[in-house]
C-alpha atoms as a PDB file:
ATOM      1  CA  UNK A   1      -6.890  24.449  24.736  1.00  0.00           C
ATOM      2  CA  UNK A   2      -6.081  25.054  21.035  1.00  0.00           C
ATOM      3  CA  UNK A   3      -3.668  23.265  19.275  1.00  0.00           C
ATOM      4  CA  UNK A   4      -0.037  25.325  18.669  1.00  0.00           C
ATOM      5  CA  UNK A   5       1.013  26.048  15.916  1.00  0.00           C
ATOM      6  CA  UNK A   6       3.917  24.762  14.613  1.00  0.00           C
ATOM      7  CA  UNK A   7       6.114  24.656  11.158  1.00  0.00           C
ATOM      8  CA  UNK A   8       5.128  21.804   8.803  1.00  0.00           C
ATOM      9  CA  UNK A   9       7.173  20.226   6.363  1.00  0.00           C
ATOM     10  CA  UNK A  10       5.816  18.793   3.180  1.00  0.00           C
ATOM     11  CA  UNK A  11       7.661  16.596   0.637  1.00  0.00           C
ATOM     12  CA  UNK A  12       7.443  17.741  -2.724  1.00  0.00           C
ATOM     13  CA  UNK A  13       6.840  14.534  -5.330  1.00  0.00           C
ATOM     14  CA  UNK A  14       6.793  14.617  -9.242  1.00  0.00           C
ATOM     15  CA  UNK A  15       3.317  15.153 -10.649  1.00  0.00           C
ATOM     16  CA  UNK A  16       2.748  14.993 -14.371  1.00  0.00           C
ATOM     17  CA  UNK A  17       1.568  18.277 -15.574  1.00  0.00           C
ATOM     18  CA  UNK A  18      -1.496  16.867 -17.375  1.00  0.00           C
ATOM     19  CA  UNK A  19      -2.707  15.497 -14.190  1.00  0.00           C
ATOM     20  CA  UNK A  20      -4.287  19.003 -14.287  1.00  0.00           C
ATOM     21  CA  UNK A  21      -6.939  18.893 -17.330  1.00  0.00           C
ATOM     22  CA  UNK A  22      -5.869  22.887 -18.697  1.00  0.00           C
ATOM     23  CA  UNK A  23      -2.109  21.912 -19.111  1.00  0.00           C
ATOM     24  CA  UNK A  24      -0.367  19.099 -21.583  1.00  0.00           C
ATOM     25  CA  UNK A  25       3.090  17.352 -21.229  1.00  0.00           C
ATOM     26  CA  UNK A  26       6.258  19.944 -22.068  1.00  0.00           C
ATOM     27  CA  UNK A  27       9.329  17.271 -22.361  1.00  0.00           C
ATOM     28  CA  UNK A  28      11.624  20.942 -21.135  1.00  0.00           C
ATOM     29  CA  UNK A  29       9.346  20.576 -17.870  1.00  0.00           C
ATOM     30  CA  UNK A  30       9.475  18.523 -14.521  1.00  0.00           C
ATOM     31  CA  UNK A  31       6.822  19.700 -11.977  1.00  0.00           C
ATOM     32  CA  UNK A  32       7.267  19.009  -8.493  1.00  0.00           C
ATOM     33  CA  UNK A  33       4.101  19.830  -5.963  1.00  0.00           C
ATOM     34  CA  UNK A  34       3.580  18.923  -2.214  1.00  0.00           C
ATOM     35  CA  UNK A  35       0.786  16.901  -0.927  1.00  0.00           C
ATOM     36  CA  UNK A  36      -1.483  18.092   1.461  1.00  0.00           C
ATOM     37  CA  UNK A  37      -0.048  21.547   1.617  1.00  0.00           C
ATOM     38  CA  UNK A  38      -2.816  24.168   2.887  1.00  0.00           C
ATOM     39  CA  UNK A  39      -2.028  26.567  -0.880  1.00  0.00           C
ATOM     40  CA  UNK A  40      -1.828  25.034  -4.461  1.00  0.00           C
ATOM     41  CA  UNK A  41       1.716  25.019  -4.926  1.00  0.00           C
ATOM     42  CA  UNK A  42       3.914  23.982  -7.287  1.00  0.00           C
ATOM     43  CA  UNK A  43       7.589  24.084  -8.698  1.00  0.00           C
ATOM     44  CA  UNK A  44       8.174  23.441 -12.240  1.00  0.00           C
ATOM     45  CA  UNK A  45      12.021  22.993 -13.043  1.00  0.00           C
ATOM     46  CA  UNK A  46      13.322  23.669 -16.892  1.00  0.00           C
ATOM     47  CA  UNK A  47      15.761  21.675 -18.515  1.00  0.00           C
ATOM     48  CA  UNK A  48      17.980  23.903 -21.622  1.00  0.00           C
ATOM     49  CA  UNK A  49      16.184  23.210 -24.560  1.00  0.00           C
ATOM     50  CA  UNK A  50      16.305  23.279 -28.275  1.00  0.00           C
ATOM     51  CA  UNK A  51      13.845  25.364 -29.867  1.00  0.00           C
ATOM     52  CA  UNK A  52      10.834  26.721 -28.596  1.00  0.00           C
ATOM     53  CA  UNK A  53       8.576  24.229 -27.436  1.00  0.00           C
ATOM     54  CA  UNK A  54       5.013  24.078 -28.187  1.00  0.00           C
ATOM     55  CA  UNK A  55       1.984  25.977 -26.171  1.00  0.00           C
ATOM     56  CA  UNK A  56       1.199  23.761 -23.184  1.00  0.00           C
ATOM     57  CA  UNK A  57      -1.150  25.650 -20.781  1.00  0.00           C
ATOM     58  CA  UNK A  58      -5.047  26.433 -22.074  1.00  0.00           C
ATOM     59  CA  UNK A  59      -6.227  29.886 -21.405  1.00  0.00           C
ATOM     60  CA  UNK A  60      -8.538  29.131 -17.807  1.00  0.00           C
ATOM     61  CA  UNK A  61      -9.313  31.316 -14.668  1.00  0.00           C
ATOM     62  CA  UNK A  62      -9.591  30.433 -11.160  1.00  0.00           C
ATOM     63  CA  UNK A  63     -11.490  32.310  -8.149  1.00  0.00           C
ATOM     64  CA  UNK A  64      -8.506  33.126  -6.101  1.00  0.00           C
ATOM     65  CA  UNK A  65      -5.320  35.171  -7.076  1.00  0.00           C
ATOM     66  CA  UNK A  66      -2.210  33.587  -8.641  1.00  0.00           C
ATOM     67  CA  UNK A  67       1.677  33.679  -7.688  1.00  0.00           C
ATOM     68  CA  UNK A  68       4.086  33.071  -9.908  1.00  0.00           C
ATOM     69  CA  UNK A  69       8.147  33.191  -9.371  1.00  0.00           C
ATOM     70  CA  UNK A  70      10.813  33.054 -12.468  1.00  0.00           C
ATOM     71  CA  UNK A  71      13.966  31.980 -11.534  1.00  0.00           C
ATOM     72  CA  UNK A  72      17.268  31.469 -13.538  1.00  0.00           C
ATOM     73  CA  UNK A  73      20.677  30.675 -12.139  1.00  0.00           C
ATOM     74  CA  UNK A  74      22.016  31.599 -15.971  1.00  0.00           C
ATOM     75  CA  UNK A  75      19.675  34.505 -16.106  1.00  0.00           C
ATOM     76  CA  UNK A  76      18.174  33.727 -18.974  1.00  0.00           C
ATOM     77  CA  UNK A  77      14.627  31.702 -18.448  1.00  0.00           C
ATOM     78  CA  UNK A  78      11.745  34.049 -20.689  1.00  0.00           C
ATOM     79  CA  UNK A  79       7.878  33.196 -20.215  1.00  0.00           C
ATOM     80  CA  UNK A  80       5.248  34.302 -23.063  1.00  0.00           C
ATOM     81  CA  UNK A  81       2.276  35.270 -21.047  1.00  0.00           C
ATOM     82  CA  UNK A  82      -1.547  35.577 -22.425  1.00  0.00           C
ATOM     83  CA  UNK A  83      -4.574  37.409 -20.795  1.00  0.00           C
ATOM     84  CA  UNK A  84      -7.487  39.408 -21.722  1.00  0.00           C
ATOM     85  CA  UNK A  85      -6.106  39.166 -25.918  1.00  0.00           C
ATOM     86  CA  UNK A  86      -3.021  40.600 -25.067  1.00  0.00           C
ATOM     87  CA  UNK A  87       0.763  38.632 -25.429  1.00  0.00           C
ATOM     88  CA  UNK A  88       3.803  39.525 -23.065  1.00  0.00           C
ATOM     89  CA  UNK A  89       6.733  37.718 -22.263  1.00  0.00           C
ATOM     90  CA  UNK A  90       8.768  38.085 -18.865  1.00  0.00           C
ATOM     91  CA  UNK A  91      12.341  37.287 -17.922  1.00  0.00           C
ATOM     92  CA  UNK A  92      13.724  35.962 -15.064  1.00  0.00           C
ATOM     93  CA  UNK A  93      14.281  37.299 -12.180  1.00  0.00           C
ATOM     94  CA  UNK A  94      10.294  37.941 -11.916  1.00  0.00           C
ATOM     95  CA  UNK A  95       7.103  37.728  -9.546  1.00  0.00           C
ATOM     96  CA  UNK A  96       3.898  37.954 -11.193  1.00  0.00           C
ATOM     97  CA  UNK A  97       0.842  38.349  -9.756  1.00  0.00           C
ATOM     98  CA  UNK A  98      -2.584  37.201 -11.557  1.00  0.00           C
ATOM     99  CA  UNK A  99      -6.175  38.273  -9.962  1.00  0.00           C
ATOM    100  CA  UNK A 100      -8.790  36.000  -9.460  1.00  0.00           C
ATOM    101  CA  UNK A 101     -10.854  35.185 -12.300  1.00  0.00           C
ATOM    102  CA  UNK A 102      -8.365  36.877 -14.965  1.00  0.00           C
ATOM    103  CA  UNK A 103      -8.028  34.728 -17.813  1.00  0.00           C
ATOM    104  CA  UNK A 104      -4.443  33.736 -18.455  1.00  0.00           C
ATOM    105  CA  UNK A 105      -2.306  30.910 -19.540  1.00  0.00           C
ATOM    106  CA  UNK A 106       1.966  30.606 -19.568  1.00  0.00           C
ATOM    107  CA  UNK A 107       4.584  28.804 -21.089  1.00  0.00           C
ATOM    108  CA  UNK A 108       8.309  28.710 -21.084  1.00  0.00           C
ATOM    109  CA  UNK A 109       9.735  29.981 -24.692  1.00  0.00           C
ATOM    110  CA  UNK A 110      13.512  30.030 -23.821  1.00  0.00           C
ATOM    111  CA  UNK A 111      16.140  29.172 -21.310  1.00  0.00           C
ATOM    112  CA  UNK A 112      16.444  27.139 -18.302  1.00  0.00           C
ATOM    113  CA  UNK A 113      15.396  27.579 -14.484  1.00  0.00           C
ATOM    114  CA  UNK A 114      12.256  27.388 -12.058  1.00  0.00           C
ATOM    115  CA  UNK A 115       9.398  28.555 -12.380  1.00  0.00           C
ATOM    116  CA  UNK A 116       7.144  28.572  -8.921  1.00  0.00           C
ATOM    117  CA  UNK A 117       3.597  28.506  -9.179  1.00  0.00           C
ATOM    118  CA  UNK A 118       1.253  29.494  -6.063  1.00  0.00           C
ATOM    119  CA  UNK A 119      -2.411  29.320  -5.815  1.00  0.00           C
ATOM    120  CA  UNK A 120      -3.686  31.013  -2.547  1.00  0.00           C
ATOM    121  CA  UNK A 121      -6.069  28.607  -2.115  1.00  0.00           C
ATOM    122  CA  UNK A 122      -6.278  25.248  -0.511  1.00  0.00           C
ATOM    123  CA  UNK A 123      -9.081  24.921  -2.764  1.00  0.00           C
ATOM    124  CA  UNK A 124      -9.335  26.143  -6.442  1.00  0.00           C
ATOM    125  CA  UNK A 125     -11.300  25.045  -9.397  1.00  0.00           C
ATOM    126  CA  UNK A 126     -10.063  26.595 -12.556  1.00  0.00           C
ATOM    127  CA  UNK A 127     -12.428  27.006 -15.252  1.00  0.00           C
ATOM    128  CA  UNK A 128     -11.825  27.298 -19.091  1.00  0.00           C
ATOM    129  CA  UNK A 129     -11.203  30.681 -19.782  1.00  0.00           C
END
C-alpha cells in the first residue's frame, strides 16, 4: 500500500546568499531557505536602507521556470529587473514569473519588505547567462 500523503513542515534557516556562486553578499538582505524542501525556495527579508545598494545577482538561467513574490508592509519595496538587454523595475505588491532558460538577474534598489523566491524544481542548475 502506498504511503499517504501528508503536510510537511520545513524549518527555514539563514543561508548566506553567496552560498549560491551567481549572487554576492547585500548587507540590506537576510535570506532564509528550508532544507530538504521538494522546490528551491527561498525568502529574502529587506532591512530600510540608505542608498541604493550595489548589483548583487549575475545575469544566469536555469531549466525550470522561476517564481518570484514582492512584498511590502510600507508599500514601498522596488526591484530593478534585467533580461534579454532590457531594464525594468517592479514594485511591491508583485508576482513575477520567469521561463526556463530566460536570462535574468534582480536586485532590490529601494525600500523594505520580502521578497520570495521559488524555483519549481527540486533540482536546478543555473548557468551563467
Amino acid at each position: 500500500m502506498a504511503e499517504k500523503e501528508r503536510i510537511r513542515v520545513y524549518e527555514m534557516q539563514p543561508s548566506p546568499l553567496d552560498s549560491l556562486w551567481f549572487h554576492s553578499t547585500c548587507e540590506c538582505l537576510t535570506r532564509l531557505a528550508p532544507t530538504g524542501f521538494p522546490v528551491q525556495a527561498a525568502v529574502h527579508l529587506i532591512r530600510p536602507m540608505d542608498g541604493q545598494p550595489p548589483p548583487y545577482v549575475e545575469l544566469h538561467t536555469h531549466e525550470t521556470p522561476e517564481v518570484n513574490i514582492l512584498v511590502s508592509p510600507q508599500g514601498d519595496l522596488t526591484y530593478l529587473y534585467r533580461s534579454n538587454g532590457e531594464e525594468f523595475t517592479v514594485k511591491a505588491p508583485a508576482c513575477i514569473w520567469i521561463p526556463a532558460r530566460v536570462p535574468h538577474a534582480e536586485h532590490v534598489i529601494s525600500g523594505s519588505g520580502i521578497f520570495v523566491c521559488l524555483i519549481l524544481s527540486e533540482h536546478y542548475h543555473a548557468q551563467r547567462g
